[in-house]
PDB file of N, CA and C in Angstrom:
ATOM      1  N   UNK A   1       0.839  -1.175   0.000  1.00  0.00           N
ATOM      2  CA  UNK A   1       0.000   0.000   0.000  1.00  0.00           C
ATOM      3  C   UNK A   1       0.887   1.242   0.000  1.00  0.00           C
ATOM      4  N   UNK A   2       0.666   2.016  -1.166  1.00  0.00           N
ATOM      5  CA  UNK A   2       1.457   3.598  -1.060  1.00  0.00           C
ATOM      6  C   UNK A   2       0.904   4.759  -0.469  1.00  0.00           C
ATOM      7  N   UNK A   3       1.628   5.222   0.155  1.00  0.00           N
ATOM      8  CA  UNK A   3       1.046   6.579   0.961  1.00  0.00           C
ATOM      9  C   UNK A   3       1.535   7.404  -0.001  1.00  0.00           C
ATOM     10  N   UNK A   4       0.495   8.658   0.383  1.00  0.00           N
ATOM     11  CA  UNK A   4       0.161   9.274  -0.385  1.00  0.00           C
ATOM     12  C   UNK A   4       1.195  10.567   0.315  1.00  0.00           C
ATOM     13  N   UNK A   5       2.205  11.409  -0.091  1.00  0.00           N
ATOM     14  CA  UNK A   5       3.137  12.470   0.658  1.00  0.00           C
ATOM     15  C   UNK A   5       2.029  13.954   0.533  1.00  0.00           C
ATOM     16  N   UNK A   6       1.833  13.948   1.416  1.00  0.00           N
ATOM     17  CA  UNK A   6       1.162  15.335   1.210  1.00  0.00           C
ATOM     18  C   UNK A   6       2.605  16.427   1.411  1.00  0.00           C
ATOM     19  N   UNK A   7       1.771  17.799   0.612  1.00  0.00           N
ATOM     20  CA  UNK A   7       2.797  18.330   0.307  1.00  0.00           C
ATOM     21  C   UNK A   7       2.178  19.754   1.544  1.00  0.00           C
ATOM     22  N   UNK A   8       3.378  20.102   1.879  1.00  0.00           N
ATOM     23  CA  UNK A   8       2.717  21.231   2.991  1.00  0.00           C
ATOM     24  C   UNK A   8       2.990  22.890   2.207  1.00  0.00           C
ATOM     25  N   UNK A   9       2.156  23.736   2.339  1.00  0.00           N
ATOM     26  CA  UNK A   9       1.861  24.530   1.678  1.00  0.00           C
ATOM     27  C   UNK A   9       1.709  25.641   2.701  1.00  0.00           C
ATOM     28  N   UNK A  10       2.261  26.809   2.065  1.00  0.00           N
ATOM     29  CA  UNK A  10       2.150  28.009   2.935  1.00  0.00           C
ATOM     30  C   UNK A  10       1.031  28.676   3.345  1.00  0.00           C
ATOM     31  N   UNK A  11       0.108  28.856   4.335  1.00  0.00           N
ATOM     32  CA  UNK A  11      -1.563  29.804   3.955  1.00  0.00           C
ATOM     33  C   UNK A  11      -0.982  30.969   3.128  1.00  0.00           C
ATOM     34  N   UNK A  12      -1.883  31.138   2.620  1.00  0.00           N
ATOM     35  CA  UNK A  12      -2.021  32.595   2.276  1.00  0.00           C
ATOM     36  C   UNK A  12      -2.132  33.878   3.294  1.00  0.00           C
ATOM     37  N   UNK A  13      -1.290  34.792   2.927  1.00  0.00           N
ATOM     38  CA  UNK A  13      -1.470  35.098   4.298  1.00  0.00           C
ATOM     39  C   UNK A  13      -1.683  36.679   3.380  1.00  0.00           C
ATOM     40  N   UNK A  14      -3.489  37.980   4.232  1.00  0.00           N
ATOM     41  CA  UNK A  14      -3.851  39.017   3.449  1.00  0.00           C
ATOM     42  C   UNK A  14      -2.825  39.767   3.562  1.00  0.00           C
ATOM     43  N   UNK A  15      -2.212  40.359   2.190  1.00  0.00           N
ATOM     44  CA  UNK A  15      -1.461  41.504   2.588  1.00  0.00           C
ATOM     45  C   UNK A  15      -1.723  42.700   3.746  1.00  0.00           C
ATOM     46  N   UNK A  16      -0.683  42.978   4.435  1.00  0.00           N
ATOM     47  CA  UNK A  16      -0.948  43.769   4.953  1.00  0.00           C
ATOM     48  C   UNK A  16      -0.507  45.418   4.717  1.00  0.00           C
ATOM     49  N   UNK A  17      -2.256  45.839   5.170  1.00  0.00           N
ATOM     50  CA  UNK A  17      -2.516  47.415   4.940  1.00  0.00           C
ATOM     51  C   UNK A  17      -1.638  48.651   5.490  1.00  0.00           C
ATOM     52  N   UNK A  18      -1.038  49.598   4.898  1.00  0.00           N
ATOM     53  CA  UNK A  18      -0.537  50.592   5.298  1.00  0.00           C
ATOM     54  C   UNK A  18      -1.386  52.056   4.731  1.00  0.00           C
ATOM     55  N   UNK A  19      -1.047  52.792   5.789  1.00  0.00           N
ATOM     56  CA  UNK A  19      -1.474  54.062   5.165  1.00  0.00           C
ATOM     57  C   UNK A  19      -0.443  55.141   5.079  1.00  0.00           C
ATOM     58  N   UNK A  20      -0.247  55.492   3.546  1.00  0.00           N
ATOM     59  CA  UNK A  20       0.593  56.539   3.721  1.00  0.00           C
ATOM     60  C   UNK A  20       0.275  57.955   3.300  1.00  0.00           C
ATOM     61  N   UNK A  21       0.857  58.767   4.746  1.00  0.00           N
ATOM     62  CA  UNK A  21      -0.220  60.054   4.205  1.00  0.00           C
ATOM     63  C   UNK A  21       1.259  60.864   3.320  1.00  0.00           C
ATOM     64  N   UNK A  22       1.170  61.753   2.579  1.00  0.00           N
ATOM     65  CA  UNK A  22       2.106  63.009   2.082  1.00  0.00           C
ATOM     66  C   UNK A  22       1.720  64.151   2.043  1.00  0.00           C
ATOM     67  N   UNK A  23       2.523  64.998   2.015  1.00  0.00           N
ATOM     68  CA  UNK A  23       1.783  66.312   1.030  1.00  0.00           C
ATOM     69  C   UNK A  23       1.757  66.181  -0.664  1.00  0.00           C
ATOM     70  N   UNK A  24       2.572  65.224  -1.039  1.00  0.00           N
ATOM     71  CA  UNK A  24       1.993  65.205  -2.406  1.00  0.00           C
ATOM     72  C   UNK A  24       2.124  63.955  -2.466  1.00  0.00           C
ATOM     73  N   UNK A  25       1.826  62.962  -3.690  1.00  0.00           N
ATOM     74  CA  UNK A  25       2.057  61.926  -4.428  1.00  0.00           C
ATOM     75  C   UNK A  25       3.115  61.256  -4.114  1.00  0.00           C
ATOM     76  N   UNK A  26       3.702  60.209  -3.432  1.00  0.00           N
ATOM     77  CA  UNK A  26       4.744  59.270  -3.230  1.00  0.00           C
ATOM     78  C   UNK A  26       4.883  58.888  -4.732  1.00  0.00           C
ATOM     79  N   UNK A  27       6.225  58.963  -4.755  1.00  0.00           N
ATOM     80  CA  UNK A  27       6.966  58.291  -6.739  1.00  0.00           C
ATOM     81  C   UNK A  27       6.700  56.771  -6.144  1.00  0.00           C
ATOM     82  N   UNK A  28       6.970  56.265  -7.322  1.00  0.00           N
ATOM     83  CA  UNK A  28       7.521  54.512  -7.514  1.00  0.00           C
ATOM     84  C   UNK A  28       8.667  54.147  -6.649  1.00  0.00           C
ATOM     85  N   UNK A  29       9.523  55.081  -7.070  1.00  0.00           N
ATOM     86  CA  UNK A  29      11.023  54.772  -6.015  1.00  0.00           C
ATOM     87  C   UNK A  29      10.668  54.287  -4.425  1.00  0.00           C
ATOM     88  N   UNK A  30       9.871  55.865  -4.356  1.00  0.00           N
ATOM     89  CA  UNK A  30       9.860  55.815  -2.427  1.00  0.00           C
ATOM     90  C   UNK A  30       8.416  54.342  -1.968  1.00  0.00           C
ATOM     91  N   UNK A  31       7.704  54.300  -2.934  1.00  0.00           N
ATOM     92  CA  UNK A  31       6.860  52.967  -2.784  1.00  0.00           C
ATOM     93  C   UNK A  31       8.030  51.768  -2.587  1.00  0.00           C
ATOM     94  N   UNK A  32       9.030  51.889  -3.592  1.00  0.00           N
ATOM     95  CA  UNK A  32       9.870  50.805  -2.996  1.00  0.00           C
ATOM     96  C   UNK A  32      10.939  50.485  -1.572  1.00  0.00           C
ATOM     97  N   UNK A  33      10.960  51.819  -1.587  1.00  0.00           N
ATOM     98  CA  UNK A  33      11.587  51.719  -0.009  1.00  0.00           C
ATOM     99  C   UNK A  33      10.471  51.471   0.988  1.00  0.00           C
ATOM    100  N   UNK A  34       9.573  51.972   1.025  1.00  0.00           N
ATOM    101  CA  UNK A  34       8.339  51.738   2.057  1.00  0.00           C
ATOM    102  C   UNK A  34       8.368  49.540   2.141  1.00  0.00           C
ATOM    103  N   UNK A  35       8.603  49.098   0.877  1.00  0.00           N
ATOM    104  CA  UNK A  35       8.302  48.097   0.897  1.00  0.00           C
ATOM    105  C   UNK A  35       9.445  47.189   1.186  1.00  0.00           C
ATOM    106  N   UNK A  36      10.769  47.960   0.963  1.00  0.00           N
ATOM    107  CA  UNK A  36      11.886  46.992   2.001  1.00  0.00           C
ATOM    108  C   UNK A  36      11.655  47.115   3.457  1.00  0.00           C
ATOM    109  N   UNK A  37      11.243  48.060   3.856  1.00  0.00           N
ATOM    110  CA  UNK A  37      11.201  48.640   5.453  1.00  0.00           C
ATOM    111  C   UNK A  37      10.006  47.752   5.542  1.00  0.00           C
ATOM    112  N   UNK A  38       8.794  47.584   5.068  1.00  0.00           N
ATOM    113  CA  UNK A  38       7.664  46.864   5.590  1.00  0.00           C
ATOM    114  C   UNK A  38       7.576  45.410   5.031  1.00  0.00           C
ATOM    115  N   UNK A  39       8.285  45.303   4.323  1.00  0.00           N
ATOM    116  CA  UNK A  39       8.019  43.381   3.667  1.00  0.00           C
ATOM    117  C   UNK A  39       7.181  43.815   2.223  1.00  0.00           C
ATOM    118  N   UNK A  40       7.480  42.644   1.615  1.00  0.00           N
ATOM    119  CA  UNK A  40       6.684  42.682  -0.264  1.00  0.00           C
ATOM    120  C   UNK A  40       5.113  42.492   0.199  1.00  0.00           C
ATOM    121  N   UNK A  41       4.815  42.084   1.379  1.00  0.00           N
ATOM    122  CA  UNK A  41       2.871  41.449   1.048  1.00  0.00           C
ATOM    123  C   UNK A  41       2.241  42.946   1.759  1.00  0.00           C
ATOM    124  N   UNK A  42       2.139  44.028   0.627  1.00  0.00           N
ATOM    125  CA  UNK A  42       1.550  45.322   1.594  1.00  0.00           C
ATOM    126  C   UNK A  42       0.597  45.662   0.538  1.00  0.00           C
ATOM    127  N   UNK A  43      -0.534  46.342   0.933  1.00  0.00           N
ATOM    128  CA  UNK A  43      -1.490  46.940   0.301  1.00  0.00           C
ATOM    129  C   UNK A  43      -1.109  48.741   0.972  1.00  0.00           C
ATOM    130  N   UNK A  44      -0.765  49.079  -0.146  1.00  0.00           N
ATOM    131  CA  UNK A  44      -0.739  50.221   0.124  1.00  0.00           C
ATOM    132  C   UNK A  44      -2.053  51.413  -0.150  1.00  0.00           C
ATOM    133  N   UNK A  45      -2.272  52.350   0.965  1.00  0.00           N
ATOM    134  CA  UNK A  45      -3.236  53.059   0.739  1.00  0.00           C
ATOM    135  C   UNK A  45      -2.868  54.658   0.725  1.00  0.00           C
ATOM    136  N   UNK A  46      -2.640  55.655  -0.650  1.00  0.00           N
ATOM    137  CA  UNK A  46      -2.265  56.767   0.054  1.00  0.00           C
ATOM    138  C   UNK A  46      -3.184  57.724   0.246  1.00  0.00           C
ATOM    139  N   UNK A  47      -2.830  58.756   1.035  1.00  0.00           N
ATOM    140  CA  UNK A  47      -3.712  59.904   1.409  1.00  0.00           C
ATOM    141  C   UNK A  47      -2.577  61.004   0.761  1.00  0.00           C
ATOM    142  N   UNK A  48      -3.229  62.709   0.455  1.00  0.00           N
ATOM    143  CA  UNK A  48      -2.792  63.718   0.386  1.00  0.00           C
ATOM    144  C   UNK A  48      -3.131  64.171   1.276  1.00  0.00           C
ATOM    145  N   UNK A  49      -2.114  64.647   2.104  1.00  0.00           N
ATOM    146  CA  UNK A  49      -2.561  65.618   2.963  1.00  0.00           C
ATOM    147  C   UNK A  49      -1.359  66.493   3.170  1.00  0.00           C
ATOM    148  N   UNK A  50      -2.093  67.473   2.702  1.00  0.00           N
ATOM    149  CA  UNK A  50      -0.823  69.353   2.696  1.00  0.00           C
ATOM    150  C   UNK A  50      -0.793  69.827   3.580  1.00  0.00           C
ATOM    151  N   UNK A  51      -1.298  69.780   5.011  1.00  0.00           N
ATOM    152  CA  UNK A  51      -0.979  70.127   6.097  1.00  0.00           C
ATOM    153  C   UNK A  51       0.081  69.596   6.560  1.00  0.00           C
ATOM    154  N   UNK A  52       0.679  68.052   5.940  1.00  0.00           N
ATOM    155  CA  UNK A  52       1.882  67.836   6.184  1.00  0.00           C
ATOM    156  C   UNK A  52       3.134  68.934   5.935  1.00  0.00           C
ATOM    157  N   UNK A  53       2.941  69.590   4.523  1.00  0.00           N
ATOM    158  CA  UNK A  53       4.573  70.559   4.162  1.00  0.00           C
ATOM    159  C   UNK A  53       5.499  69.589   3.511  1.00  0.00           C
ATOM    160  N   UNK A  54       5.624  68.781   3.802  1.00  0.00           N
ATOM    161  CA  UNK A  54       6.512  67.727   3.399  1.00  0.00           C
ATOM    162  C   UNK A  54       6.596  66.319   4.154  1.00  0.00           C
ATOM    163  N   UNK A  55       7.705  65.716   3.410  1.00  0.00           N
ATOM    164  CA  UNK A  55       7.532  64.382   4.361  1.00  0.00           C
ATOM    165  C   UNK A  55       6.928  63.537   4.336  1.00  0.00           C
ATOM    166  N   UNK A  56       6.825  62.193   4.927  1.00  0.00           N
ATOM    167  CA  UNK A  56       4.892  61.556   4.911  1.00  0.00           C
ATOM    168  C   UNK A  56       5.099  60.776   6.505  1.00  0.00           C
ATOM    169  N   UNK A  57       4.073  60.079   6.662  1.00  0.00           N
ATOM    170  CA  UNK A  57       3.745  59.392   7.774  1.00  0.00           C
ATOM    171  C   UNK A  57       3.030  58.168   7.203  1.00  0.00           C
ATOM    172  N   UNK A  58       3.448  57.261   7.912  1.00  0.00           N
ATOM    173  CA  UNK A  58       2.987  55.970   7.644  1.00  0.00           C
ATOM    174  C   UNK A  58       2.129  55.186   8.973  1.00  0.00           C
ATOM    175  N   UNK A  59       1.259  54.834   8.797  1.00  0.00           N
ATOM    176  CA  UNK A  59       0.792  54.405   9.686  1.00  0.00           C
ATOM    177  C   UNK A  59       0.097  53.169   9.265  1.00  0.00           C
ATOM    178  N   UNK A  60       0.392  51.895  10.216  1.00  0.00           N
ATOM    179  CA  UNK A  60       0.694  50.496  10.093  1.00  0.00           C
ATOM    180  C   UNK A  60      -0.329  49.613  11.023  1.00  0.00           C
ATOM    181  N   UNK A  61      -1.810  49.497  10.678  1.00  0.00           N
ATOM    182  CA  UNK A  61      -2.122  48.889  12.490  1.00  0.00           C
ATOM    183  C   UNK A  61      -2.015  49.899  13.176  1.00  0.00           C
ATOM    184  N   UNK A  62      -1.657  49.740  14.468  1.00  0.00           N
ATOM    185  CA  UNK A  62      -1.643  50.509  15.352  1.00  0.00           C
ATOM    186  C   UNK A  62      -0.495  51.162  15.409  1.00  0.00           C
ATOM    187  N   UNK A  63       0.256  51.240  14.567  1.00  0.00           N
ATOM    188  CA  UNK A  63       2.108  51.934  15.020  1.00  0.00           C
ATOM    189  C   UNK A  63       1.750  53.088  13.937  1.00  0.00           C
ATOM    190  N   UNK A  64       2.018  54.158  14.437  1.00  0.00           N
ATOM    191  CA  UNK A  64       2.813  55.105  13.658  1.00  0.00           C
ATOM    192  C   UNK A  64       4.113  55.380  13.372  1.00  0.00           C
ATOM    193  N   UNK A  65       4.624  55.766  12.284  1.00  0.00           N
ATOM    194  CA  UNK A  65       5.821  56.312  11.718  1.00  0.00           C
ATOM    195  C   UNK A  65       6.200  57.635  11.161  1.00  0.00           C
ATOM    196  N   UNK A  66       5.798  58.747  11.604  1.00  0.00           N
ATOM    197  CA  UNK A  66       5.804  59.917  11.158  1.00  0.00           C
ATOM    198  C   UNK A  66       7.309  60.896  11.312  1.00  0.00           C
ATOM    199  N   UNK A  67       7.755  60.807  10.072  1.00  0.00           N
ATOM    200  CA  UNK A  67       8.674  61.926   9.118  1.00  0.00           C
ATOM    201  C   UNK A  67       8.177  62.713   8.960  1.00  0.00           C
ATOM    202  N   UNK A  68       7.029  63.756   9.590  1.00  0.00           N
ATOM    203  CA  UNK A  68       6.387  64.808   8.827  1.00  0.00           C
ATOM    204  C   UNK A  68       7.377  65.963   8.915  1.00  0.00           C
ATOM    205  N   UNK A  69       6.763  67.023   8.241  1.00  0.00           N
ATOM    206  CA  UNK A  69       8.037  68.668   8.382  1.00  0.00           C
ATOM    207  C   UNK A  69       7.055  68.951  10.241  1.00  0.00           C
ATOM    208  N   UNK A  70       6.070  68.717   9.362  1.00  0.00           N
ATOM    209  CA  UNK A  70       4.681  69.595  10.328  1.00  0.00           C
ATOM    210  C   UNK A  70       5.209  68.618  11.785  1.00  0.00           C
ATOM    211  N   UNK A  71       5.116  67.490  12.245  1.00  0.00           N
ATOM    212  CA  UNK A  71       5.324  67.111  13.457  1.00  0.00           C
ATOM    213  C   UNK A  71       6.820  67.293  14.066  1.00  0.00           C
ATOM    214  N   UNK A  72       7.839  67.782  13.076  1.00  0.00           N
ATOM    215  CA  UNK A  72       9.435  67.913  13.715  1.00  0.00           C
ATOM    216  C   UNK A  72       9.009  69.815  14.112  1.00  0.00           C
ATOM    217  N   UNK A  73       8.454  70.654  13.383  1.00  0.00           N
ATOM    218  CA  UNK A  73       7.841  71.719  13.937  1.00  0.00           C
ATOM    219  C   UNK A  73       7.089  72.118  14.878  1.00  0.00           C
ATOM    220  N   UNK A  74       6.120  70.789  15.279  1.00  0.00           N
ATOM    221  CA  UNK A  74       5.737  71.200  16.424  1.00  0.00           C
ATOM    222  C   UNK A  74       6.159  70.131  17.626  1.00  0.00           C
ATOM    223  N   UNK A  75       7.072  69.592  17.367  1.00  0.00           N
ATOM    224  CA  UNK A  75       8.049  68.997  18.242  1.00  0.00           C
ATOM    225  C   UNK A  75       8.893  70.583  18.741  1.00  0.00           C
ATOM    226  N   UNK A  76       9.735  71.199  18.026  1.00  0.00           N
ATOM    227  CA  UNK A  76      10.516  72.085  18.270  1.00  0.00           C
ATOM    228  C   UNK A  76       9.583  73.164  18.626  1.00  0.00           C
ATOM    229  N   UNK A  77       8.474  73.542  18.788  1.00  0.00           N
ATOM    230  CA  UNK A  77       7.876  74.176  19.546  1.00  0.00           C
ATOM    231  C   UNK A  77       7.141  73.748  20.953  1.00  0.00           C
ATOM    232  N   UNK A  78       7.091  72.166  20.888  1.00  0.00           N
ATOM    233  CA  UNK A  78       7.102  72.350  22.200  1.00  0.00           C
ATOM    234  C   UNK A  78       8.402  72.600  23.236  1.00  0.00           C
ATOM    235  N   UNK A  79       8.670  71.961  23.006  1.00  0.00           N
ATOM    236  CA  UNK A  79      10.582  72.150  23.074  1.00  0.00           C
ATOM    237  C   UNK A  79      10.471  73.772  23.184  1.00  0.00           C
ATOM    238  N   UNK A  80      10.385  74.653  22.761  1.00  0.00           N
ATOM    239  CA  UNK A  80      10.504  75.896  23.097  1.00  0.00           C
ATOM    240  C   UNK A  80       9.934  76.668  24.100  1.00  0.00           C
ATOM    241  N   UNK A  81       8.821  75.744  23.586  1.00  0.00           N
ATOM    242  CA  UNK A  81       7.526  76.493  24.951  1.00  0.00           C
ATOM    243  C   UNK A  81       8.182  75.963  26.527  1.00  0.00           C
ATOM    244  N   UNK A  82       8.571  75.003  26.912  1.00  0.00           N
ATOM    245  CA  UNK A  82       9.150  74.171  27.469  1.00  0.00           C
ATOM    246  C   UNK A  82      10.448  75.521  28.003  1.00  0.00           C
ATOM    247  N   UNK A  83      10.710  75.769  27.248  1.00  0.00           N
ATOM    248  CA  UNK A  83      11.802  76.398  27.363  1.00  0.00           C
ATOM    249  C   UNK A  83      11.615  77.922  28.185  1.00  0.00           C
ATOM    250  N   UNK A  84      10.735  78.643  27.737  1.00  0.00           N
ATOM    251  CA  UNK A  84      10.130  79.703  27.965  1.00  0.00           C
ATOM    252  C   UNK A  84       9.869  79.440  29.688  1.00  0.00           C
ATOM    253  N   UNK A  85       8.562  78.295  29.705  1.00  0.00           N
ATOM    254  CA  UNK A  85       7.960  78.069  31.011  1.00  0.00           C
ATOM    255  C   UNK A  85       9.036  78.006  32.000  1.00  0.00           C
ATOM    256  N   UNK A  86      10.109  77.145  31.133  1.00  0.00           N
ATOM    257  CA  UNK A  86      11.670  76.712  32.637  1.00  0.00           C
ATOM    258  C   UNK A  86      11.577  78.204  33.013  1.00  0.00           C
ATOM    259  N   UNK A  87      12.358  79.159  32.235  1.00  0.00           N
ATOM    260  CA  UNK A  87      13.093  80.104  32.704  1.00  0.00           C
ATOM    261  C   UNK A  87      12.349  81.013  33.245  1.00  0.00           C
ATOM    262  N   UNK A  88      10.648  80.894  33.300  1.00  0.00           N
ATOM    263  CA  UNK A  88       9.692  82.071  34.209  1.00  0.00           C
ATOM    264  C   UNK A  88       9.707  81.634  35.576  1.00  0.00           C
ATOM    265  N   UNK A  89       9.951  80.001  35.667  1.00  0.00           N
ATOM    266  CA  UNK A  89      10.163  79.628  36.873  1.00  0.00           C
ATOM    267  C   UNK A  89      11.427  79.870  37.748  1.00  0.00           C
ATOM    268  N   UNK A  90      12.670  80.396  37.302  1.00  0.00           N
ATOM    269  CA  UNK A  90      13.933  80.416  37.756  1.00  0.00           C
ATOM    270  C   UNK A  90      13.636  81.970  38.746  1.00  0.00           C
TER     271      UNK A  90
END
């Protein structure tokens, strides 16, 4: 009697969704870096958004990744404000 070898097979597994916001249009190029940094099985989704200035943000599930101009600006303003408040206290 011959047995039969089953062959084991990978699931399919759904690509997974990203969202990438910009202020303008992501090229082909930067789609390909997004996709060494995240793996080949991605569905990419983009947004425009010009309140960015530049930059984009990626957001993955629950993780964010934000390069924006707009969030290193108001990083450095809090940072300033920060700064202001120390020295009213001295």
């Amino acid at each position: 009697m011959k047995h039969k070898r089953r062959r084991k097979y990978k699931p399919l597994r759904a690509p997974d969704q990203i969202i990438v916001r910009s202020a303008q249009e992501i090229s082909e190029e930067d789609k390909q870096r997004i996709s060494v940094l995240f793996g080949d099985n991605l569905r990419i989704q983009e947004e425009i958004d010009e309140t960015l200035i530049g930059g984009i943000r990626i957001q993955k599930k629950t993780e964010l990744f934000d390069g924006s101009i707009r969030s290193q600006l108001d990083k450095l303003r809090h940072k300033l404000y920060n700064l202001k408040t120390y020295d009213r206290h001295k």
